[in-house]
C-alpha atoms as a PDB file:
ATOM      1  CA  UNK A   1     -16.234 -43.993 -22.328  1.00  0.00           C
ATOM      2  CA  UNK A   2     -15.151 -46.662 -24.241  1.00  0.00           C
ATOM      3  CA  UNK A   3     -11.678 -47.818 -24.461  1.00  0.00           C
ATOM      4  CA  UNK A   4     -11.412 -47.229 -28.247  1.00  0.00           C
ATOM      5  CA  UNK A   5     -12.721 -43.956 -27.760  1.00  0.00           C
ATOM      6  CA  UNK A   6     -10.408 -43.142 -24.550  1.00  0.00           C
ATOM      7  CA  UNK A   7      -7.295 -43.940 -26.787  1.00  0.00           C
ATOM      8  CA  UNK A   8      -8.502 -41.373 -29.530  1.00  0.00           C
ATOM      9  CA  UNK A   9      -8.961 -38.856 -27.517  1.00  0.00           C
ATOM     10  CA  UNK A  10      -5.173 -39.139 -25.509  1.00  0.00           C
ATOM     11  CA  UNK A  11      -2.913 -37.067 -25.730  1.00  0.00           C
ATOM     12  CA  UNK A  12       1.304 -38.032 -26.514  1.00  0.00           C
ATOM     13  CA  UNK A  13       1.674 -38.844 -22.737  1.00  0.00           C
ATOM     14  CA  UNK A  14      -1.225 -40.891 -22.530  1.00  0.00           C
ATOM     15  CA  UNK A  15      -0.695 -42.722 -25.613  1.00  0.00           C
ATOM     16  CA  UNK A  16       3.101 -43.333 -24.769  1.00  0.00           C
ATOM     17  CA  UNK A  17       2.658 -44.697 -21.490  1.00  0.00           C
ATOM     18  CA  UNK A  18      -0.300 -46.640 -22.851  1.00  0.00           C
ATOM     19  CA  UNK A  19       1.104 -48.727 -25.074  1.00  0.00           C
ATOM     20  CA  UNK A  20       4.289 -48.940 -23.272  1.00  0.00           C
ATOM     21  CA  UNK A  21       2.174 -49.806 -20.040  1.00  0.00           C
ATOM     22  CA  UNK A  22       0.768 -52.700 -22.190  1.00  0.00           C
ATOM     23  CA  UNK A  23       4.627 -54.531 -23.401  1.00  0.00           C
ATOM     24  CA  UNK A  24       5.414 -53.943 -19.545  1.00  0.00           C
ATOM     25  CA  UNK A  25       2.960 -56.017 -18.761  1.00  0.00           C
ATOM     26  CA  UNK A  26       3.651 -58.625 -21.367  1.00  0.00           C
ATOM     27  CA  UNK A  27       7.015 -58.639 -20.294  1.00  0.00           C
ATOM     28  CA  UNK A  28       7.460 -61.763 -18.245  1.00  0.00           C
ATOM     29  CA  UNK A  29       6.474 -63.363 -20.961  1.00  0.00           C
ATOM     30  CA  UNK A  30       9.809 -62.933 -22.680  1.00  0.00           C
ATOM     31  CA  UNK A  31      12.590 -61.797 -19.745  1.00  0.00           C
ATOM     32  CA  UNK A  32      13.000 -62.897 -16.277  1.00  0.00           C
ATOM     33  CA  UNK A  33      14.179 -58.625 -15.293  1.00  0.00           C
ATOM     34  CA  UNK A  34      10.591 -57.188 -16.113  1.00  0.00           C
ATOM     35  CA  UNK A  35      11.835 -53.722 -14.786  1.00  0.00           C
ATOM     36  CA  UNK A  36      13.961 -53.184 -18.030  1.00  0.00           C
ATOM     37  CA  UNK A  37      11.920 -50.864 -19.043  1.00  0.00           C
ATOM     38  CA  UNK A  38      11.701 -48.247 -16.284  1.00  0.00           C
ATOM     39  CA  UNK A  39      13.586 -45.518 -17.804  1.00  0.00           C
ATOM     40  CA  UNK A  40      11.708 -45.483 -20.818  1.00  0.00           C
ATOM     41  CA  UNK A  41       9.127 -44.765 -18.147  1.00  0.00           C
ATOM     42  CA  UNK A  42      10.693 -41.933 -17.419  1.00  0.00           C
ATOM     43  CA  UNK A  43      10.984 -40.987 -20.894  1.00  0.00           C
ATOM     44  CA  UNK A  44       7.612 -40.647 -21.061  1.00  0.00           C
ATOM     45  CA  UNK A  45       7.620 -37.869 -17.673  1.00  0.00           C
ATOM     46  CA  UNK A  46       9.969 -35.840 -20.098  1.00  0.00           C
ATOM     47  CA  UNK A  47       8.774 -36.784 -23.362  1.00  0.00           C
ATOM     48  CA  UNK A  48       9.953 -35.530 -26.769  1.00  0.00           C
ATOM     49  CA  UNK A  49      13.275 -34.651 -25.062  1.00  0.00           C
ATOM     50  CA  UNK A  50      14.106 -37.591 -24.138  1.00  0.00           C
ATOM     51  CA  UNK A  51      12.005 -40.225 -25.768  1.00  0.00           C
ATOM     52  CA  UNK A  52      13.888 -41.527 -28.849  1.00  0.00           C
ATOM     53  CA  UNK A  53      16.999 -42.227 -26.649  1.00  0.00           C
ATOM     54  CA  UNK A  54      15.356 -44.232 -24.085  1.00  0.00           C
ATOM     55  CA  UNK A  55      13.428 -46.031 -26.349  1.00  0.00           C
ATOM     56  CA  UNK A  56      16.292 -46.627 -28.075  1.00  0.00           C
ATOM     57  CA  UNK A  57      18.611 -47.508 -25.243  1.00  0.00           C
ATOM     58  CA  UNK A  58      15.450 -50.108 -23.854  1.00  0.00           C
ATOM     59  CA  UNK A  59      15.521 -52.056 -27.288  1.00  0.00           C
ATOM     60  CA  UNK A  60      19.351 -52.815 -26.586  1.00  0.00           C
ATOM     61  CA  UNK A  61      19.233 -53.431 -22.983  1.00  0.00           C
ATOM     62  CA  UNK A  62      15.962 -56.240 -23.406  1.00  0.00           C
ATOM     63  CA  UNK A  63      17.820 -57.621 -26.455  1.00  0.00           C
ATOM     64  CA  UNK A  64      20.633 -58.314 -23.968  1.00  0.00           C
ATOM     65  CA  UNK A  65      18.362 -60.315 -21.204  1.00  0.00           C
ATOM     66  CA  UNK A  66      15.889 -61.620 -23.499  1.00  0.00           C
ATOM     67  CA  UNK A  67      16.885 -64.923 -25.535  1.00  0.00           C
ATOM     68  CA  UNK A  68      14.989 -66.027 -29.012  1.00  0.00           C
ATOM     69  CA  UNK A  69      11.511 -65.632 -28.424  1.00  0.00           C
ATOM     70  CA  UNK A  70      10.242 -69.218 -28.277  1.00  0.00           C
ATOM     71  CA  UNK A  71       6.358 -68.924 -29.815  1.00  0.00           C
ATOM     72  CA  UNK A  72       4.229 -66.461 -31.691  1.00  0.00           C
ATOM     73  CA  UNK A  73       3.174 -64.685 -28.114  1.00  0.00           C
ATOM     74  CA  UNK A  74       6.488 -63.927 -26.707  1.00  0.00           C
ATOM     75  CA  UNK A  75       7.991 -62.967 -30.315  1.00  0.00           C
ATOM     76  CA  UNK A  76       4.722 -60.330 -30.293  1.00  0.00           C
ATOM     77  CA  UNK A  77       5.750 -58.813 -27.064  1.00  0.00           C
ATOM     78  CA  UNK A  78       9.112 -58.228 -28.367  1.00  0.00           C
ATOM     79  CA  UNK A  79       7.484 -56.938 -32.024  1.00  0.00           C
ATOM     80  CA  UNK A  80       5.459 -54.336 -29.519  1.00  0.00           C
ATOM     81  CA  UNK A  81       8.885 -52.539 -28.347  1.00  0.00           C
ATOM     82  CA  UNK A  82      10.160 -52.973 -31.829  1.00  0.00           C
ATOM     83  CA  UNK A  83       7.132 -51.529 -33.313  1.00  0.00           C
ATOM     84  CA  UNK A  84       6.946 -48.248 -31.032  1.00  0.00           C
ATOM     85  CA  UNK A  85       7.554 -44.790 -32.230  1.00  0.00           C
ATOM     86  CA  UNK A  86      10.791 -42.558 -32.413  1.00  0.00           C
ATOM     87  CA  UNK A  87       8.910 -39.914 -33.202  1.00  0.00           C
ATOM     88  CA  UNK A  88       6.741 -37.847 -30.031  1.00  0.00           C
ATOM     89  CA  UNK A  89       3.594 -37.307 -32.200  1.00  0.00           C
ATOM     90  CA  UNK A  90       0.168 -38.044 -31.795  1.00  0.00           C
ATOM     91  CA  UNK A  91      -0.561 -39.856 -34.883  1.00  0.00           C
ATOM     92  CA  UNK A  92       2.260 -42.621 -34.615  1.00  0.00           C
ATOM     93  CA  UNK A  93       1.832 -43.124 -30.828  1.00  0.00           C
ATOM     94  CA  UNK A  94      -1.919 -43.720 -31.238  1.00  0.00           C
ATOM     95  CA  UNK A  95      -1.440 -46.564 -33.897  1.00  0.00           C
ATOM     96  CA  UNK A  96       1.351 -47.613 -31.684  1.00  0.00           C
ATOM     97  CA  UNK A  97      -0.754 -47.660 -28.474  1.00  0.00           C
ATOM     98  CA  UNK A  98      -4.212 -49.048 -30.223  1.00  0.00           C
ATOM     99  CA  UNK A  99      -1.708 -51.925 -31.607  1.00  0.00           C
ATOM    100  CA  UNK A 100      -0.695 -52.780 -27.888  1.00  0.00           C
ATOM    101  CA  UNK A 101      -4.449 -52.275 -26.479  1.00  0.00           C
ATOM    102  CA  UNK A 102      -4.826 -55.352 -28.712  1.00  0.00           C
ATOM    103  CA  UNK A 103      -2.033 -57.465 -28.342  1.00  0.00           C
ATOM    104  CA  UNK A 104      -1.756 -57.167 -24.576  1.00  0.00           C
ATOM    105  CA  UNK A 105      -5.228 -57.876 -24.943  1.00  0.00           C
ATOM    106  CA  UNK A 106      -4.751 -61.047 -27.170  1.00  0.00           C
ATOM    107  CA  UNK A 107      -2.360 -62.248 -24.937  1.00  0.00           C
ATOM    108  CA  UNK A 108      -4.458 -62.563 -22.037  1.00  0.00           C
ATOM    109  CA  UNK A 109      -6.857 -63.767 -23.624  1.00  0.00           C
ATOM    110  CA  UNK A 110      -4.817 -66.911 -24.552  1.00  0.00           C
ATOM    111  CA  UNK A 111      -4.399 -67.609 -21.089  1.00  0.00           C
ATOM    112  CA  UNK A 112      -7.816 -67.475 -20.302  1.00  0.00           C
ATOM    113  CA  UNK A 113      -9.784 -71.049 -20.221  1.00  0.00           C
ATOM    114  CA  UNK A 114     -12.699 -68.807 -20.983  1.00  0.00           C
ATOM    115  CA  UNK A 115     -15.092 -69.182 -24.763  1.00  0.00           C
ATOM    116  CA  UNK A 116     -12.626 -71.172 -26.328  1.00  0.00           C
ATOM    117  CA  UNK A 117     -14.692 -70.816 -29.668  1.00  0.00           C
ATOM    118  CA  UNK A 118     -11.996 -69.947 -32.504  1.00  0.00           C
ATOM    119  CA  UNK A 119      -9.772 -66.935 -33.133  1.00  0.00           C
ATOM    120  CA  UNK A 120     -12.422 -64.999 -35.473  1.00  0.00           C
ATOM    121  CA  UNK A 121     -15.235 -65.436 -32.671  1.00  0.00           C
ATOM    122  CA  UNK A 122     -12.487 -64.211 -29.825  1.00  0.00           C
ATOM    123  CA  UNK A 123     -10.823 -61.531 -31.956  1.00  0.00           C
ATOM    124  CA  UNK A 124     -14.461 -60.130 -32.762  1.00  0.00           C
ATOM    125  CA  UNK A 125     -15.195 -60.403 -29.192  1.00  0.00           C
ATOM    126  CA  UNK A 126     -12.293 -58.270 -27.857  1.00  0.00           C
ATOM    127  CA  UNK A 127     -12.973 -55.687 -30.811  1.00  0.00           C
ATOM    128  CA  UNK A 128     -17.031 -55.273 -28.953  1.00  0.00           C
ATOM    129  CA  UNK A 129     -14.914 -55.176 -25.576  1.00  0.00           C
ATOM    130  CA  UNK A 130     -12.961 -52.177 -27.033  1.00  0.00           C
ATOM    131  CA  UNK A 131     -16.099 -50.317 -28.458  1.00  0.00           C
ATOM    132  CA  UNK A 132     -17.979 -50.962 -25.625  1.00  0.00           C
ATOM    133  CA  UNK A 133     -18.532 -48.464 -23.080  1.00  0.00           C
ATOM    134  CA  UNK A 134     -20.758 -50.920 -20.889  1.00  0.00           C
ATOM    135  CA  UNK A 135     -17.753 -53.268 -21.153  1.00  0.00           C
ATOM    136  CA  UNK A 136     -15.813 -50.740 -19.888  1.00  0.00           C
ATOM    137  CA  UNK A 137     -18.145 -50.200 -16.630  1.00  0.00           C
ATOM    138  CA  UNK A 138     -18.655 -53.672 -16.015  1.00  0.00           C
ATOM    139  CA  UNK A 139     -14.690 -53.951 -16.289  1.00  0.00           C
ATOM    140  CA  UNK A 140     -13.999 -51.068 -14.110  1.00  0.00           C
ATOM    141  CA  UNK A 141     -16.131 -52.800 -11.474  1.00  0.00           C
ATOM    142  CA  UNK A 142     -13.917 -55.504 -11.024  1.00  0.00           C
ATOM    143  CA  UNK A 143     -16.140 -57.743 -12.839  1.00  0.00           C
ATOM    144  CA  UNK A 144     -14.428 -61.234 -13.514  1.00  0.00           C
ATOM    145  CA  UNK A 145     -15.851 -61.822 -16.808  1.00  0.00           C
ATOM    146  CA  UNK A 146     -17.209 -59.098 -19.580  1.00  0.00           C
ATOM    147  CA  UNK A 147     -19.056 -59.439 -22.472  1.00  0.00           C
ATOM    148  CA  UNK A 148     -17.921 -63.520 -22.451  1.00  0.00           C
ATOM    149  CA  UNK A 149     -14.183 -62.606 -22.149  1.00  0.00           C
ATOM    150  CA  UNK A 150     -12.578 -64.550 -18.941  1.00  0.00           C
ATOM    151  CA  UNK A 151     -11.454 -62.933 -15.990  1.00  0.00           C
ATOM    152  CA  UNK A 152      -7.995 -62.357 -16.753  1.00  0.00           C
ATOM    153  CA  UNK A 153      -8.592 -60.218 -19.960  1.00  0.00           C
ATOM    154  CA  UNK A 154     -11.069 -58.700 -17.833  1.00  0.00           C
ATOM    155  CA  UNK A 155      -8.597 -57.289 -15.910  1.00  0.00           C
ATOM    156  CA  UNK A 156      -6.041 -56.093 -18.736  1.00  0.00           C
ATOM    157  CA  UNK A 157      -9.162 -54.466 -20.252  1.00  0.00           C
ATOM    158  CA  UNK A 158      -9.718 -52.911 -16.450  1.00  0.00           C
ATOM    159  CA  UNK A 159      -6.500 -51.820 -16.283  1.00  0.00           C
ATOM    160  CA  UNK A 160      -5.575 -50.433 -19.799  1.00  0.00           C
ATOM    161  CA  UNK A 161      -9.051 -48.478 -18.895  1.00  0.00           C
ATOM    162  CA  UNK A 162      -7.788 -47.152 -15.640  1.00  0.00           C
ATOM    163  CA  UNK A 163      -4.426 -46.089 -16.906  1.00  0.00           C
ATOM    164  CA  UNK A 164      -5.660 -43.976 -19.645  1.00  0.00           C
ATOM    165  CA  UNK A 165      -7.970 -42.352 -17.387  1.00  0.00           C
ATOM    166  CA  UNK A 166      -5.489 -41.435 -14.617  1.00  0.00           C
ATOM    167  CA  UNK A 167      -3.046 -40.122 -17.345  1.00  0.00           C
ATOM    168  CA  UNK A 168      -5.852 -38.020 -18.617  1.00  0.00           C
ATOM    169  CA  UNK A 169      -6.543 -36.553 -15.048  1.00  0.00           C
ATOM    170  CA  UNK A 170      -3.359 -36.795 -13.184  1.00  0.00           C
ATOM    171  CA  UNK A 171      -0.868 -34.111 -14.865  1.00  0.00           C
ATOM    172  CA  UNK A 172       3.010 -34.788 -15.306  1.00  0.00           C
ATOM    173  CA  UNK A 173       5.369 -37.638 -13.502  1.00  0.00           C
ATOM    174  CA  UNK A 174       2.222 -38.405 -10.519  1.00  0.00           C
ATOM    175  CA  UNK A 175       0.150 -39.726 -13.674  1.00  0.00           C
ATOM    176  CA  UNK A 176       2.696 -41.244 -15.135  1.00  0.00           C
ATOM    177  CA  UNK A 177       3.871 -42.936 -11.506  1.00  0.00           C
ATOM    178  CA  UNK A 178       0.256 -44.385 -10.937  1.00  0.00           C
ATOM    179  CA  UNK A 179      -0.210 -45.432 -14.503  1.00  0.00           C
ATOM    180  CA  UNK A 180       3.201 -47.580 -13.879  1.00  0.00           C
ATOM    181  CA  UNK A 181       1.746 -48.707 -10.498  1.00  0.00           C
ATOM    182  CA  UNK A 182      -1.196 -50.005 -11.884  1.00  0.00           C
ATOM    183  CA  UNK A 183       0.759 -51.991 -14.902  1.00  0.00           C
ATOM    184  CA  UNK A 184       2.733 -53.438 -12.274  1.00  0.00           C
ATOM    185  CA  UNK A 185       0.148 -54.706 -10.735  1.00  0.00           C
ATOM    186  CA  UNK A 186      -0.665 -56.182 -14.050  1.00  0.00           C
ATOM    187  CA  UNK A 187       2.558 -57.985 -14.352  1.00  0.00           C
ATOM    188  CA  UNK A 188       2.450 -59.604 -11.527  1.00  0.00           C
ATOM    189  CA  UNK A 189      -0.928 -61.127 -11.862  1.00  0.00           C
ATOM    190  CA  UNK A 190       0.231 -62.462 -15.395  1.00  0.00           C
ATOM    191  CA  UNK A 191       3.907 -63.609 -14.133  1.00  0.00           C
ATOM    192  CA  UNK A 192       1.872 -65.514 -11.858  1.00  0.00           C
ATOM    193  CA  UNK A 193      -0.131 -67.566 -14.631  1.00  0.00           C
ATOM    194  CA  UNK A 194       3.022 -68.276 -16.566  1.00  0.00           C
ATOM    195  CA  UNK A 195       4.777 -69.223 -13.629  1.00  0.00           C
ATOM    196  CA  UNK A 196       1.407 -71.846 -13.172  1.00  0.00           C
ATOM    197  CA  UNK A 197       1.531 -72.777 -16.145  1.00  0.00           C
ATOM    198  CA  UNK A 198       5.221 -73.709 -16.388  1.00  0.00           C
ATOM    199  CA  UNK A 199       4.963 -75.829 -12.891  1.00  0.00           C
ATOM    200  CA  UNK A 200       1.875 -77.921 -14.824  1.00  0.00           C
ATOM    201  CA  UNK A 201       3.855 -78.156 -17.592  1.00  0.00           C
ATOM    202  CA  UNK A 202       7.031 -79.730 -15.973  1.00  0.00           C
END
């Protein structure tokens, strides 16, 4: 199944942790403490009970760590907590989670040295990605490039795949606790490149 399709057919849970699976990822991209967000994690175990107030309460406690965003990719990971939901319906998390999908997916893609051929040409490659359910195969496989992509945005794609999938057939807070697993293990692959990167900068 495609990743477009998997997001369509999510329920709140799955689309909450989703897209919130994709700004935690992002994270180290704008704040140094990229476990800020845990208890909106666990706003997403109790859901409409509790998820306006944590999402709330996360906006002002990463405004307080997280400075000025510098460029146009760490002012989108702070637009992606900014742009989320107060609301526990289905229609406004899926925009909100389909809008992360991408950006989390841009992102990556900018630090990829792979098919630098322009932004149309990369933006209508990650849109096949999305669509693409032998994308999402080859992905799943731990393939290190996909449909021309490079092997880092192979992996978000792998692991925004995976995550959907385990919240559709893991009930409850044991989804939701291997869904956060998994993004971790996304953050720390990209906190890796941007720490390379800042080394070869200086």
């Amino acid at each position: 199944m495609s990743l477009v399709k998997l997001i369509t057919e999510a329920d709140e849970r799955g689309l909450a942790a989703s897209g919130l699976a994709c700004l935690d990822r992002c994270l180290p991209l704008l704040a140094e403490e990229t476990e800020v967000l845990r208890p909106l994690w666990a706003g997403v175990v109790s859901g409409e009970r509790d998820w306006s107030a944590r999402l709330s309460a996360s906006r002002e406690a990463l405004d307080a760590i997280a400075g000025p965003a510098p460029d146009v990719t760490t002012a989108l990971v702070r637009t992606m907590l900014g742009a989320a939901p107060s609301e526990w319906a289905a229609d406004s998390l899926r925009t909100w989670a389909d809008t992360c999908s991408v950006v989390a997916l841009e992102i990556h893609q900018q630090f990829d040295a792979a098919a630098e051929d322009g932004p149309d040409a990369a933006a209508e490659r990650l849109a096949r990605c999305r669509e693409d359910s032998g994308a999402v195969a080859d992905a799943a496989d731990g393939a290190e490039s996909t449909d021309g992509i490079g092997p880092l945005t192979a992996g978000e794609l792998r692991r925004q795949i995976a995550i959907l999938e385990v919240l559709a057939e893991t009930p409850g807070a044991a989804g939701v606790r291997r869904a956060l697993d998994l993004s971790s293990e996304g953050q720390r692959v990209l906190r890796a490149v941007v720490s390379r990167r800042a080394r070869a900068g200086g």
